[in-house]
C-alpha atoms as a PDB file:
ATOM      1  CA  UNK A   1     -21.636  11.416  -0.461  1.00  0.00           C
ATOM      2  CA  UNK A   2     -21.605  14.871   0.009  1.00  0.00           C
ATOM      3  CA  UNK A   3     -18.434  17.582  -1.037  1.00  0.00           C
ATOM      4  CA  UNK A   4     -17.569  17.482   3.038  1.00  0.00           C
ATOM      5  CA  UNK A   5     -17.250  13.946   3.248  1.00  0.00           C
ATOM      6  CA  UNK A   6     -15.653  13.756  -0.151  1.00  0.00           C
ATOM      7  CA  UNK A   7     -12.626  16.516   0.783  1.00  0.00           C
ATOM      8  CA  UNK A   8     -12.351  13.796   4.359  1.00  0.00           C
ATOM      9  CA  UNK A   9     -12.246  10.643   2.398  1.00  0.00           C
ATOM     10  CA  UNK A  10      -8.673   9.122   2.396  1.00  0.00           C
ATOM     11  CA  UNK A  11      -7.157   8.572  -0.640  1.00  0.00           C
ATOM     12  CA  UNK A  12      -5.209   5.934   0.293  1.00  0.00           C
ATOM     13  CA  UNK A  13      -5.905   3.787   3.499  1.00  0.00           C
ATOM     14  CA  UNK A  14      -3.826   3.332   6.686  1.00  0.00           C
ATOM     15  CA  UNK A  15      -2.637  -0.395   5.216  1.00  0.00           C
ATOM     16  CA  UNK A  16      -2.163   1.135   1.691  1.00  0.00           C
ATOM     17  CA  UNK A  17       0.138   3.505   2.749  1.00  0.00           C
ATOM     18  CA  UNK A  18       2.539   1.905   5.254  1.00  0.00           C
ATOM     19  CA  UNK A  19       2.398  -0.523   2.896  1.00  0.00           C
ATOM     20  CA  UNK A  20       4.132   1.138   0.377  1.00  0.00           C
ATOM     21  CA  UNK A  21       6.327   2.869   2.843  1.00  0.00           C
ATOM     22  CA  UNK A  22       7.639  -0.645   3.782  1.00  0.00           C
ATOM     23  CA  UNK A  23       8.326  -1.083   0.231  1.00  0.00           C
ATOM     24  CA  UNK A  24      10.642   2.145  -0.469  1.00  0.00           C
ATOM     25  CA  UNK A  25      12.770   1.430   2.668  1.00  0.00           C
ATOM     26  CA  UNK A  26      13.019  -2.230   1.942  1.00  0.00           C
ATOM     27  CA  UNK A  27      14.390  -1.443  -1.722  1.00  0.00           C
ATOM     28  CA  UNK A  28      16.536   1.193  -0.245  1.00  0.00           C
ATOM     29  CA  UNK A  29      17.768  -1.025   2.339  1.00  0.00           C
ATOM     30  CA  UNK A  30      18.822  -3.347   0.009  1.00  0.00           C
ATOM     31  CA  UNK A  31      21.347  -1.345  -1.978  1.00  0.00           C
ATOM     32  CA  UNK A  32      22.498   0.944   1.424  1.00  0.00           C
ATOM     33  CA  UNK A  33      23.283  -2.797   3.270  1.00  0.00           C
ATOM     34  CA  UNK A  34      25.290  -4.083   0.444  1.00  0.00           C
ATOM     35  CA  UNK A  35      27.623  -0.684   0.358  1.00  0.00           C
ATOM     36  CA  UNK A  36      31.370  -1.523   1.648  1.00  0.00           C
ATOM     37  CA  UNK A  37      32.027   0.489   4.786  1.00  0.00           C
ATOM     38  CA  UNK A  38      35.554   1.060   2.955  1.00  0.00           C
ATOM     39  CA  UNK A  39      33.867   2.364  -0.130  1.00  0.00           C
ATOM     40  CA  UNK A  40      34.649   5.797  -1.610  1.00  0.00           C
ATOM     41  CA  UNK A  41      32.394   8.391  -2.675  1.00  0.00           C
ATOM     42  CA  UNK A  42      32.194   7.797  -5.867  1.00  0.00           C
ATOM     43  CA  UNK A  43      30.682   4.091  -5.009  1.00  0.00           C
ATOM     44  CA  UNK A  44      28.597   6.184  -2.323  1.00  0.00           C
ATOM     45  CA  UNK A  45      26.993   8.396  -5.735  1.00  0.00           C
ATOM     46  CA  UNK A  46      26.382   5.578  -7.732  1.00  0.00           C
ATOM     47  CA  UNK A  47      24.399   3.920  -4.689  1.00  0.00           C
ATOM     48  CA  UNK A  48      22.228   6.717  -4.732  1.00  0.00           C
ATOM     49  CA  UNK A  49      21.536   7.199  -8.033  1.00  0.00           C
ATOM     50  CA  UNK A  50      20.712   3.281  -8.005  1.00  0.00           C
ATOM     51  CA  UNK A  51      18.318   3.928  -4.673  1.00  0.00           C
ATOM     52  CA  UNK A  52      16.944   6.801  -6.127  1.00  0.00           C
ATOM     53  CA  UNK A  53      16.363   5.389  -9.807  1.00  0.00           C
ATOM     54  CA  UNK A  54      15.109   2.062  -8.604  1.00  0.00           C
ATOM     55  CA  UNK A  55      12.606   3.268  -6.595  1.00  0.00           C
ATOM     56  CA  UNK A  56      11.375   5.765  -9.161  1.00  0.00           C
ATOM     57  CA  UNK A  57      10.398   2.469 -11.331  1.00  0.00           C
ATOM     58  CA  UNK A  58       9.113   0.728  -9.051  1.00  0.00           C
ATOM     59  CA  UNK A  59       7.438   3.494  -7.949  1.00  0.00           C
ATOM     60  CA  UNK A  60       5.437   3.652 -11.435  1.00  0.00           C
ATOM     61  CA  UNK A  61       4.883   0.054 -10.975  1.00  0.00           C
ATOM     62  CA  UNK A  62       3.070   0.124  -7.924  1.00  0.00           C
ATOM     63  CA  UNK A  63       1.286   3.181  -9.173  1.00  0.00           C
ATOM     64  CA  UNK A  64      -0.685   1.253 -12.496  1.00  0.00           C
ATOM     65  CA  UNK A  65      -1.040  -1.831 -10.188  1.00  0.00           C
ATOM     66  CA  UNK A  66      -3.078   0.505  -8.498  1.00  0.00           C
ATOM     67  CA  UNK A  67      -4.830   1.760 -11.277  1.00  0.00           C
ATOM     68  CA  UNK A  68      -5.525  -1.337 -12.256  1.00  0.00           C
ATOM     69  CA  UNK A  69      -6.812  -2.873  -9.156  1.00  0.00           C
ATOM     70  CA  UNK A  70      -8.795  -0.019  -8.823  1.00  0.00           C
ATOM     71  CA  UNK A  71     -10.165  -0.653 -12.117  1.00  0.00           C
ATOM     72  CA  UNK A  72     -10.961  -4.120 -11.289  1.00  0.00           C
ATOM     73  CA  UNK A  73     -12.217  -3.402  -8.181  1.00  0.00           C
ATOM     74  CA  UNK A  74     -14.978  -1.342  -9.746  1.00  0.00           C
ATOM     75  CA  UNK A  75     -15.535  -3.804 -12.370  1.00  0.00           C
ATOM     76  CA  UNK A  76     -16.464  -6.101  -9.892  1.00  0.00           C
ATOM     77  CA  UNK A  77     -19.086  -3.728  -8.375  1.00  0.00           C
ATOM     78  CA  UNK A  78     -20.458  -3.385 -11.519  1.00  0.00           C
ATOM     79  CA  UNK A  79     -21.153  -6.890 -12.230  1.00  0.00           C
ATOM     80  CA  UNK A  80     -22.308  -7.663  -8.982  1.00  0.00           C
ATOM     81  CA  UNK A  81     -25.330  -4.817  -9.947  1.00  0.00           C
ATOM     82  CA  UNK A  82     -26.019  -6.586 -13.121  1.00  0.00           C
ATOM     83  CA  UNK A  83     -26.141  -9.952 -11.534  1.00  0.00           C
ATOM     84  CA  UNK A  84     -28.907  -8.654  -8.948  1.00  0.00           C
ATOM     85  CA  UNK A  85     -30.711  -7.489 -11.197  1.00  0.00           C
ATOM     86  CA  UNK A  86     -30.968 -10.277 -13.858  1.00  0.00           C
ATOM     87  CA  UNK A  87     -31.301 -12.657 -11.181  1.00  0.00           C
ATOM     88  CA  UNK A  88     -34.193 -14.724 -11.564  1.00  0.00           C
ATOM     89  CA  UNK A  89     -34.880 -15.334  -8.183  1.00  0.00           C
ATOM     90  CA  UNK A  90     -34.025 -13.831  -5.132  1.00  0.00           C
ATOM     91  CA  UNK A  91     -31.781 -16.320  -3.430  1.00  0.00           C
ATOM     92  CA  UNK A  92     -29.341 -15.638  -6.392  1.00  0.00           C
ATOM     93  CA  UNK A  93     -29.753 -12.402  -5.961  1.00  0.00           C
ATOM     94  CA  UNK A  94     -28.704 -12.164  -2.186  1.00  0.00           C
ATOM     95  CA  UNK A  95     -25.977 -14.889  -2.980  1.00  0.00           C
ATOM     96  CA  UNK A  96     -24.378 -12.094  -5.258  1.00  0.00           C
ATOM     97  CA  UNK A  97     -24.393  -9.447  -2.521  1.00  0.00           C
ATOM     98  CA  UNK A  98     -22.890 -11.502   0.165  1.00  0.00           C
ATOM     99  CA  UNK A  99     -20.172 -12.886  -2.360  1.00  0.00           C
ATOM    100  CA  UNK A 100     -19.287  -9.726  -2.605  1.00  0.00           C
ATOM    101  CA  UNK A 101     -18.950  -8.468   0.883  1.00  0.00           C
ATOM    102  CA  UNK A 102     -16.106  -9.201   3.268  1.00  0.00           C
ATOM    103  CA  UNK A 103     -17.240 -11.970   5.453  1.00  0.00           C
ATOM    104  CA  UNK A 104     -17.639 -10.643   8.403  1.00  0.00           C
ATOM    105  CA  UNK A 105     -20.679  -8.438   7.000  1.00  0.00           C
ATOM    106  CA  UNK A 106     -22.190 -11.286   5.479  1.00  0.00           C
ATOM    107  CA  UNK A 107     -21.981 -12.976   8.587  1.00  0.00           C
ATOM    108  CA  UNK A 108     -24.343 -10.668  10.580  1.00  0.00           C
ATOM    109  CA  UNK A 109     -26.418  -9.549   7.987  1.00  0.00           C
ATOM    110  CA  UNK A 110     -30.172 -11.004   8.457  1.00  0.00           C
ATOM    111  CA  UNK A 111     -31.723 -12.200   5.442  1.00  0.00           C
ATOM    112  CA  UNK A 112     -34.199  -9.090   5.577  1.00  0.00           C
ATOM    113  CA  UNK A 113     -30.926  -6.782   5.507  1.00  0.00           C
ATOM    114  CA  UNK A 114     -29.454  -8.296   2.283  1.00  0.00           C
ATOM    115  CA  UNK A 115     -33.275  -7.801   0.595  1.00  0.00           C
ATOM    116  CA  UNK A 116     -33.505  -4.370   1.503  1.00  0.00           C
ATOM    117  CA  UNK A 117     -30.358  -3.895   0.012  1.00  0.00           C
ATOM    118  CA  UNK A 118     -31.516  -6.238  -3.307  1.00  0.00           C
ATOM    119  CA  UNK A 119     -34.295  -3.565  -3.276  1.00  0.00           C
ATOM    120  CA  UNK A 120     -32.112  -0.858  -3.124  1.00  0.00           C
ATOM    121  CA  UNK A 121     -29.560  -2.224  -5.911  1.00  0.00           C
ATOM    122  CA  UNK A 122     -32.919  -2.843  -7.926  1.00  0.00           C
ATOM    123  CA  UNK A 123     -34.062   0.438  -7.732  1.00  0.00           C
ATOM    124  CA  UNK A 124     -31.188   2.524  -8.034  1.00  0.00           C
ATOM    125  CA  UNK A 125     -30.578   4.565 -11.910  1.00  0.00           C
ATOM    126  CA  UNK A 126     -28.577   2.747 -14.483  1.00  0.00           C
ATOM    127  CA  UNK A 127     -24.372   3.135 -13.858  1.00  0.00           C
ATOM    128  CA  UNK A 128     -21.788   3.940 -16.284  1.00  0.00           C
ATOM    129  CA  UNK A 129     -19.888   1.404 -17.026  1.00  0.00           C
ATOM    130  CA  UNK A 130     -16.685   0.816 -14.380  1.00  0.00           C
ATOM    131  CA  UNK A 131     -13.696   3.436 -15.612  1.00  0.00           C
ATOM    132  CA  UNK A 132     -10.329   5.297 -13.790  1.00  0.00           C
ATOM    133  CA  UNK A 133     -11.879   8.856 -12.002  1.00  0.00           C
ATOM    134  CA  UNK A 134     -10.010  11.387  -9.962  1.00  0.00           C
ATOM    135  CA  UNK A 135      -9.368   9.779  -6.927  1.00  0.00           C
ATOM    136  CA  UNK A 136      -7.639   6.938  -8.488  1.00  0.00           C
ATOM    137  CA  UNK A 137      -5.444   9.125 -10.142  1.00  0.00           C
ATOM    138  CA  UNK A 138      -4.574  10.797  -7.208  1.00  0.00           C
ATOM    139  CA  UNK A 139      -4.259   7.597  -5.341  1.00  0.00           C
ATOM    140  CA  UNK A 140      -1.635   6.236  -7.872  1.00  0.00           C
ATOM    141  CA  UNK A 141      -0.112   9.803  -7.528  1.00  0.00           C
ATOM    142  CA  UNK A 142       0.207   9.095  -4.143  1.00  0.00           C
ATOM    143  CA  UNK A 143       1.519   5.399  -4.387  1.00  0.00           C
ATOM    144  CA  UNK A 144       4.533   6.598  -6.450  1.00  0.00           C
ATOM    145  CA  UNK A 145       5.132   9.611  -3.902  1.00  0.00           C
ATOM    146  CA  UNK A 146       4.979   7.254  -0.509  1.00  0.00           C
ATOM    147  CA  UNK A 147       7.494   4.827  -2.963  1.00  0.00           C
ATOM    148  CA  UNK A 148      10.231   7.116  -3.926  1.00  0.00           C
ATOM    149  CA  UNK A 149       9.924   9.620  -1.014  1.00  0.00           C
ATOM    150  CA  UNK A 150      10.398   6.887   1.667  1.00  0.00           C
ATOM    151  CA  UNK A 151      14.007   6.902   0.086  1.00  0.00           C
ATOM    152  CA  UNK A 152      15.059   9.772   1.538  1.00  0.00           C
ATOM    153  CA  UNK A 153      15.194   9.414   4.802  1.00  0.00           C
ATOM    154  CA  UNK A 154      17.436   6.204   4.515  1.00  0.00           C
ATOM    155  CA  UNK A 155      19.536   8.308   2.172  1.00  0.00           C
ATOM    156  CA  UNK A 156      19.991  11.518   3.767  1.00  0.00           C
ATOM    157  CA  UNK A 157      23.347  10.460   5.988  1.00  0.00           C
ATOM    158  CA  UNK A 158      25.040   9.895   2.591  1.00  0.00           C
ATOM    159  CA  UNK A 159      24.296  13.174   1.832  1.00  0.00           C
ATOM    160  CA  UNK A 160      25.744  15.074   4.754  1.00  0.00           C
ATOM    161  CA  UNK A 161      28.491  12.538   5.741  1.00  0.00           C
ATOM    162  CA  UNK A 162      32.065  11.900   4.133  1.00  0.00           C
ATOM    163  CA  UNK A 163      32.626   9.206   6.287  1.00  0.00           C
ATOM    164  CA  UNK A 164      31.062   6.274   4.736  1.00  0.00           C
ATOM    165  CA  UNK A 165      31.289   3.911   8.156  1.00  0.00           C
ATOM    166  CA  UNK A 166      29.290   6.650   9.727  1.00  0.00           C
ATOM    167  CA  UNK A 167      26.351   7.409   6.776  1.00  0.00           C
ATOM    168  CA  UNK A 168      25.932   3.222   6.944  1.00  0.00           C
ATOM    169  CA  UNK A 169      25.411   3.083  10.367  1.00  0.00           C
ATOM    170  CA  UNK A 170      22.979   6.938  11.023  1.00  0.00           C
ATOM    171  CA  UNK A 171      20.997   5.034   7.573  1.00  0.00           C
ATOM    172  CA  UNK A 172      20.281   1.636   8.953  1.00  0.00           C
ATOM    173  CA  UNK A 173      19.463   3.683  12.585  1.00  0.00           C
ATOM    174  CA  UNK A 174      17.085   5.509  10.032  1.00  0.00           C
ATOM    175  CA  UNK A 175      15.972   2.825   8.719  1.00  0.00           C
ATOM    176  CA  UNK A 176      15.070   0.949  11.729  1.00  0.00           C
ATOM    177  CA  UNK A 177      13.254   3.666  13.287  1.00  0.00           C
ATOM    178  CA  UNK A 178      11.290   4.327   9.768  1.00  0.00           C
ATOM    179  CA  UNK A 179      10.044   0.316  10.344  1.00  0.00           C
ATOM    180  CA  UNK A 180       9.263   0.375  13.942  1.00  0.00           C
ATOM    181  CA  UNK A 181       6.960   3.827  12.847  1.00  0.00           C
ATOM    182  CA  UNK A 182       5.310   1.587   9.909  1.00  0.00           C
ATOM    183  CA  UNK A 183       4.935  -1.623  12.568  1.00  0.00           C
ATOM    184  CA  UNK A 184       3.294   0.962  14.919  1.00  0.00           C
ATOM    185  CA  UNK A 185       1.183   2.876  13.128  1.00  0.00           C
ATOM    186  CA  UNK A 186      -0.789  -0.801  11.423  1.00  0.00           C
ATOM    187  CA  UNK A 187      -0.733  -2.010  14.969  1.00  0.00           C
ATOM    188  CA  UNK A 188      -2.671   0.419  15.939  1.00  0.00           C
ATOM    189  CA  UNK A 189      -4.917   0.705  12.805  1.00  0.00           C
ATOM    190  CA  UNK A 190      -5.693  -3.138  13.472  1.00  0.00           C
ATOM    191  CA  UNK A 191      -5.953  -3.223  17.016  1.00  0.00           C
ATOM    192  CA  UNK A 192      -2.528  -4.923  17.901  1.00  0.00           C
ATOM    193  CA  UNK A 193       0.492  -4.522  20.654  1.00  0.00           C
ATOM    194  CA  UNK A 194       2.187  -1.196  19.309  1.00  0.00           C
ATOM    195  CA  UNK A 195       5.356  -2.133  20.618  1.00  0.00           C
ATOM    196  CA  UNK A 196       5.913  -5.893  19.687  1.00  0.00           C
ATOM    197  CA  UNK A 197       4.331  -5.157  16.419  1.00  0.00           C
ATOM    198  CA  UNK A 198       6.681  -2.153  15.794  1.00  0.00           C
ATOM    199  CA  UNK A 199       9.998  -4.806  16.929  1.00  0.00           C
ATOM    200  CA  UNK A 200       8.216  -7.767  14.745  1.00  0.00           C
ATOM    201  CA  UNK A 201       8.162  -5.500  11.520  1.00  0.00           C
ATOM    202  CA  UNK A 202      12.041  -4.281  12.643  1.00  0.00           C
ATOM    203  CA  UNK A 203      13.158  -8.002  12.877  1.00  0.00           C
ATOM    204  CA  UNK A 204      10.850  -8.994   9.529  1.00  0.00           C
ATOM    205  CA  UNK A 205      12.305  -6.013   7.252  1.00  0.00           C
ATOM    206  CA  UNK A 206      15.839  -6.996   8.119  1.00  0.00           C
ATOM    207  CA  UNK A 207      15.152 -10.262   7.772  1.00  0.00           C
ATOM    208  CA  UNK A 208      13.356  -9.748   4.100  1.00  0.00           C
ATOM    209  CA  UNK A 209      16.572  -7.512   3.213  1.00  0.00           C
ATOM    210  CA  UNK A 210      18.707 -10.714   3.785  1.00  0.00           C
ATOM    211  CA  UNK A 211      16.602 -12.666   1.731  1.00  0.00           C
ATOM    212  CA  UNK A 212      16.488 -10.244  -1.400  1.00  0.00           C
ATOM    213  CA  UNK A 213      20.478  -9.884  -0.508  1.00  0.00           C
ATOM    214  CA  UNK A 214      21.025 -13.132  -0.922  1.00  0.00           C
ATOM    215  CA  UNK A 215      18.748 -13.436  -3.779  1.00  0.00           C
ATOM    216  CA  UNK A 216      21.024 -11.119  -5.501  1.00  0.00           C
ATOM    217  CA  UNK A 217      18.057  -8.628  -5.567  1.00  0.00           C
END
């Protein structure tokens, strides 16, 4: 890959990163739901501190999840590589390559595709063994940020609003819009109806803040 390419690759994909966006608002969502419309502002300062502190953990959750799975993930590349190339013959060894690509590859790949590729494995220098590198740092960097700064939004009327009945109702309007954007934006990375997919993730978020009300999440 060359420096170009490396400076456009995404540290985080389009699912990765809604998907975490869905995750801040839902956690905010569930404290800013829960507040009393007759509360007072002191109530109103410990709900954001709570918001703002829970997400901040979870936050560093989701981050060494990441790290992790990225660890793994690489792991798994590695052993694939070794299992080519101790294979004894080469049905085993194209059985490794197409176990480890998503189906649909494996699918339309001829038998003289996955060889060439055997080949290619074959010949390739040694690799170090599977260990954490920039980008995953970054990308766990980024996993925390898309966690606790998806807060805010959902937070802001709180901020700039004495009247509690009138922060609850601009946040959940926040809120709402914030999930319709998230619905949106996959639909369109995955080749779905923008609009119903926008109201579906609306009507699921609410509906998954019930739950983890209810819960006593």
């Amino acid at each position: 890959m060359t420096s170009s390419a490396r400076k456009r690759e995404r540290i985080l994909d389009p699912i990765a990163r809604m998907s975490e966006v869905l995750f801040g608002l839902i956690m905010a969502l569930t404290f800013t739901m829960t507040l009393e419309l007759t509360a007072e502002r002191a109530d109103v300062r410990m709900l954001l501190v709570g918001v703002i502190g829970c997400n901040i953990a979870w936050g560093l959750v989701d981050a060494v999840m990441y790290l992790i799975a990225s660890l793994t993930e690489r792991g798994r590349g590695f052993l694939t590589i070794r299992a080519v190339r101790g294979a004894a013959r080469h049905d085993d060894a194209h059985a490794a390559i197409t176990g480890a690509m998503a189906p649909i590859l494996a699918g339309i790949l001829t038998q003289e595709d996955i060889d060439r590729v055997r080949q290619r494995l074959v010949a390739m220098p040694d690799i170090e063994p599977p260990r954490l590198t920039r980008q995953d740092w970054l990308g766990a960097l980024a996993v925390f940020l898309l966690v606790f700064l998806s807060t805010f939004p959902v937070v802001i009327p709180f901020l700039f609003f004495t009247d509690v009945r009138v922060a609850v109702r601009l946040s959940n309007l926040v809120a709402i819009v914030m999930l319709f954007g998230v619905g949106y934006t996959l639909a369109r990375h995955a080749g779905f109806n923008p609009l119903k997919t926008g109201l579906g993730l609306v009507a699921l978020g609410v509906a998954l803040v019930a739950i983890t009300i209810a819960l006593g999440g």
